[in-house]
N, C-alpha and C. Protein backbone atom coordinates (compact mmCIF):
# COMPACT_ATOMS: atom_id res chain seq x y z
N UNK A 1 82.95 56.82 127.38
CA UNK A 1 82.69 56.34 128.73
C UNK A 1 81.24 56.64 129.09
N UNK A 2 80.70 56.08 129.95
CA UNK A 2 78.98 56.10 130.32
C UNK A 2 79.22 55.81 131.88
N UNK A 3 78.38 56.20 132.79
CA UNK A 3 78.58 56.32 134.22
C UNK A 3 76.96 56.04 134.56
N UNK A 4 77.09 53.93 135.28
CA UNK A 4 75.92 53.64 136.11
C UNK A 4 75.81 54.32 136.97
N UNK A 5 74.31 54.66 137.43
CA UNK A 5 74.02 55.50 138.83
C UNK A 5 73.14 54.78 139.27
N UNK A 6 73.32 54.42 140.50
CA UNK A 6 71.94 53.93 141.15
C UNK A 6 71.98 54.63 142.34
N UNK A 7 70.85 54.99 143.01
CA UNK A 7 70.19 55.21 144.71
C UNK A 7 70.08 53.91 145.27
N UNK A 8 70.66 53.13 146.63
CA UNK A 8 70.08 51.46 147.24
C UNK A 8 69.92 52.53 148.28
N UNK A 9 68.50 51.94 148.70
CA UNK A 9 68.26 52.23 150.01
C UNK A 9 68.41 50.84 150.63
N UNK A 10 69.20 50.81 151.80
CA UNK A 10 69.39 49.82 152.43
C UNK A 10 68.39 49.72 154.37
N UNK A 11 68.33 48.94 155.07
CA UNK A 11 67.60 49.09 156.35
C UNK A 11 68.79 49.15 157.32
N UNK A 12 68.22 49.96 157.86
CA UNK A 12 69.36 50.73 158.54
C UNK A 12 70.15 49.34 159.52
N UNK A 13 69.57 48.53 159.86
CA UNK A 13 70.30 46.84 160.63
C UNK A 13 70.99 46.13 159.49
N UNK A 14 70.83 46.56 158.48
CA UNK A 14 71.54 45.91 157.40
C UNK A 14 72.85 46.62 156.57
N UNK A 15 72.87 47.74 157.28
CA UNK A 15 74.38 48.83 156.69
C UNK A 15 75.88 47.65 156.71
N UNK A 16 76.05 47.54 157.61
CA UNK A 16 77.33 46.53 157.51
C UNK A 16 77.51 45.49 157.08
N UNK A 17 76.51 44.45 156.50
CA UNK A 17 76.15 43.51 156.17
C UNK A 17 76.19 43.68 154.10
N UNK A 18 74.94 44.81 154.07
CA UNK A 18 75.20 45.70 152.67
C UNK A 18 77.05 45.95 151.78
N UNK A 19 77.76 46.19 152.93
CA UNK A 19 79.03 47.12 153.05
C UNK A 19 79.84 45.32 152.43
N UNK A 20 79.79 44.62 153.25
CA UNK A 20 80.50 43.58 153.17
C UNK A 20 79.92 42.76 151.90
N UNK A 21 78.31 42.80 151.15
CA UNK A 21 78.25 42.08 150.11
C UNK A 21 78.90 43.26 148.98
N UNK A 22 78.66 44.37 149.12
CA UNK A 22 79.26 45.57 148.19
C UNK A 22 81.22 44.80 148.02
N UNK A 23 81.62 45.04 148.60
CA UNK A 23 83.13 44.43 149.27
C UNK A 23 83.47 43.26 148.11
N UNK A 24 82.23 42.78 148.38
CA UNK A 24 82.84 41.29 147.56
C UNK A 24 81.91 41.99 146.10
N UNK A 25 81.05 42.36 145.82
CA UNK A 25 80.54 42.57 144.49
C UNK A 25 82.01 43.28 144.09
N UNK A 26 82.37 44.24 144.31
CA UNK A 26 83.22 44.85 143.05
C UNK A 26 84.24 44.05 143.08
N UNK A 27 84.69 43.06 143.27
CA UNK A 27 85.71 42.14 142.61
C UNK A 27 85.02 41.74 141.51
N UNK A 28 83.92 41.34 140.88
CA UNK A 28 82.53 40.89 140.69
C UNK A 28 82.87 41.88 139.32
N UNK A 29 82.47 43.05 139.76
CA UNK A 29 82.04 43.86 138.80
C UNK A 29 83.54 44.14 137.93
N UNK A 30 84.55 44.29 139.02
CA UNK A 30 85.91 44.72 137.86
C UNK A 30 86.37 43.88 137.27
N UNK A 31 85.80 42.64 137.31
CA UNK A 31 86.41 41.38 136.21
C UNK A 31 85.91 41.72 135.06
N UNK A 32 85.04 42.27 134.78
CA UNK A 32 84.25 42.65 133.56
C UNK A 32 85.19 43.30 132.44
N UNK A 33 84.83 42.90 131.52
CA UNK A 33 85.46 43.68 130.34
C UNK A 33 84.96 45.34 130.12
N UNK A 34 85.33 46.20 130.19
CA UNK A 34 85.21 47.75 130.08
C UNK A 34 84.84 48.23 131.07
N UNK A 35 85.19 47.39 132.41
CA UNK A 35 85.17 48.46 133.72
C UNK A 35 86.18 49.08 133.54
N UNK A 36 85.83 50.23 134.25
CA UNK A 36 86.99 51.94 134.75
C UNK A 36 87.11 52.08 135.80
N UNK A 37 86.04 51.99 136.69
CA UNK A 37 86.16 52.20 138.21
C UNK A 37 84.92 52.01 139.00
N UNK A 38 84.74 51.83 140.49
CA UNK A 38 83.17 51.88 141.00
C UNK A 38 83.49 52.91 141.83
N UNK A 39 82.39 53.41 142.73
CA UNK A 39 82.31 54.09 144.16
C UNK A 39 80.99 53.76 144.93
N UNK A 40 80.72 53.69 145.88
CA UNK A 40 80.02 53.44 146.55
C UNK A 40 80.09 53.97 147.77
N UNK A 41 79.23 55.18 148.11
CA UNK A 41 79.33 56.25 149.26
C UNK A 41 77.67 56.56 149.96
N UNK A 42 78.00 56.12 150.97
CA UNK A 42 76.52 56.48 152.04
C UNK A 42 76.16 58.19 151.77
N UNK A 43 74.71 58.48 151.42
CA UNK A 43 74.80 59.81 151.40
C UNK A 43 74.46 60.32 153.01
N UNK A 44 75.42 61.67 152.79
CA UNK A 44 75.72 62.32 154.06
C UNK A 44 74.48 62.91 154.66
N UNK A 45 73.46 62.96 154.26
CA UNK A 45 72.10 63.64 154.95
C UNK A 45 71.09 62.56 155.46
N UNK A 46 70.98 61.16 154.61
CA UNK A 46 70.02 60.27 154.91
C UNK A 46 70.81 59.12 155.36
N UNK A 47 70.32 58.38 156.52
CA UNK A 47 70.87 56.97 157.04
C UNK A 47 70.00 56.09 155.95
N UNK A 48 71.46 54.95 155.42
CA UNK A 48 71.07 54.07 155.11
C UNK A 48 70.50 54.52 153.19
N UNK A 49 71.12 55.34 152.76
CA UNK A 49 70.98 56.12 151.37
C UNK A 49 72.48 55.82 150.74
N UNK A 50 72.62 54.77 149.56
CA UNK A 50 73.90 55.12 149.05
C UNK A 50 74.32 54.88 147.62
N UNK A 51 74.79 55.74 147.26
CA UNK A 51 75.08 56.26 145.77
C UNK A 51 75.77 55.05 145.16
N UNK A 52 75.77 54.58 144.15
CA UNK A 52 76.64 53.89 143.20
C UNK A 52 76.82 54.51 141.85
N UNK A 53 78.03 55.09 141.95
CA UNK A 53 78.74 54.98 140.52
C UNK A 53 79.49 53.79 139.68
N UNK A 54 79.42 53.42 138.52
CA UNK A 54 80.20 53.00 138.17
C UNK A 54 80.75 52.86 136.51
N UNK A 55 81.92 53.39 136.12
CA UNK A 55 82.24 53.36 135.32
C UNK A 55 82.73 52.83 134.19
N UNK A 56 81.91 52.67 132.74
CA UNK A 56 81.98 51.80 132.06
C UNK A 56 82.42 52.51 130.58
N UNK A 57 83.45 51.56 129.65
CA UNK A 57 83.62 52.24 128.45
C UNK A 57 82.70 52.29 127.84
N UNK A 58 81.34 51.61 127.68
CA UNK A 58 80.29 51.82 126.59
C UNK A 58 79.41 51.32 127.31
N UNK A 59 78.12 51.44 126.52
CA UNK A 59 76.96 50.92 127.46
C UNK A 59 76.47 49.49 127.35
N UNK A 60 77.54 49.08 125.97
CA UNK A 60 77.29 47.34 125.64
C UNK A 60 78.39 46.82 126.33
N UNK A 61 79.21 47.46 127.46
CA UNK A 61 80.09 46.79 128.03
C UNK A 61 78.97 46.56 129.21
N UNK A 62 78.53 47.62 129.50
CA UNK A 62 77.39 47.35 130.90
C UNK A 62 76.12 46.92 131.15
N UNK A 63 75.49 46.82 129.28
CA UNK A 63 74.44 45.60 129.52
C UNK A 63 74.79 44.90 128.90
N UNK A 64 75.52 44.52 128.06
CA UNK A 64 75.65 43.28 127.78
C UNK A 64 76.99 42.34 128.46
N UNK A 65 77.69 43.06 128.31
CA UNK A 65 78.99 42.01 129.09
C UNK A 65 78.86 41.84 131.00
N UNK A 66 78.25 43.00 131.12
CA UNK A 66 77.99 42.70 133.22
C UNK A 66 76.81 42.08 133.37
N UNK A 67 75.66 42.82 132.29
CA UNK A 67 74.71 42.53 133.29
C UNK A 67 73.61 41.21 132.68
N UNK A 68 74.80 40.55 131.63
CA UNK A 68 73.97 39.09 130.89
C UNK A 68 75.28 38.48 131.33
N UNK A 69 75.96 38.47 132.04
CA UNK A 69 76.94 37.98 132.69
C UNK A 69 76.49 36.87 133.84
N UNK A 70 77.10 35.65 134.08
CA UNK A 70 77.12 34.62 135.42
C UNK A 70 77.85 35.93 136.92
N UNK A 71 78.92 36.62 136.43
CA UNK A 71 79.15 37.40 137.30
C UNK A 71 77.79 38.38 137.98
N UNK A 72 76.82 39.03 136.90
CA UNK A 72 75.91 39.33 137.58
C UNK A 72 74.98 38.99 138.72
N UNK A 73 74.71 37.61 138.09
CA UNK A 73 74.09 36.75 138.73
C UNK A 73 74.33 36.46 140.05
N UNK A 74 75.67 36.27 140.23
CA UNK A 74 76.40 36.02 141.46
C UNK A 74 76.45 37.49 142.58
């Protein structure tokens, strides 16, 4: 297993808007072949700071099958 991490800083007028394209991405992302799971959590000290995990069986499941994917794209 291998675990994406990213930091998005988002603008703070754009939190709910962010929340709702996130919403529809992980349908997105769990169609993928060797997803495990996502999370996506605002960090608790900074507005508008938020973590992405997401969990993949290998790392040719996560660049090559997600992220040379039409799902990416989308």
């Amino acid at each position: 297993m291998i675990i994406e991490h990213a930091l998005l800083q988002v603008r703070a007028s754009e939190e709910a808007a962010f929340e709702a394209a996130m919403a529809k991405a992980r349908l997105l992302i769990a169609a993928s072949p060797g997803f495990q799971g996502i999370e996506v959590r605002p960090a608790a000290e900074k507005t508008g700071l938020y973590r992405l995990l997401v969990r993949w069986d290998s790392i040719v499941d996560h660049r090559e099958g997600f992220r040379k994917s039409e799902r990416y794209e989308r």
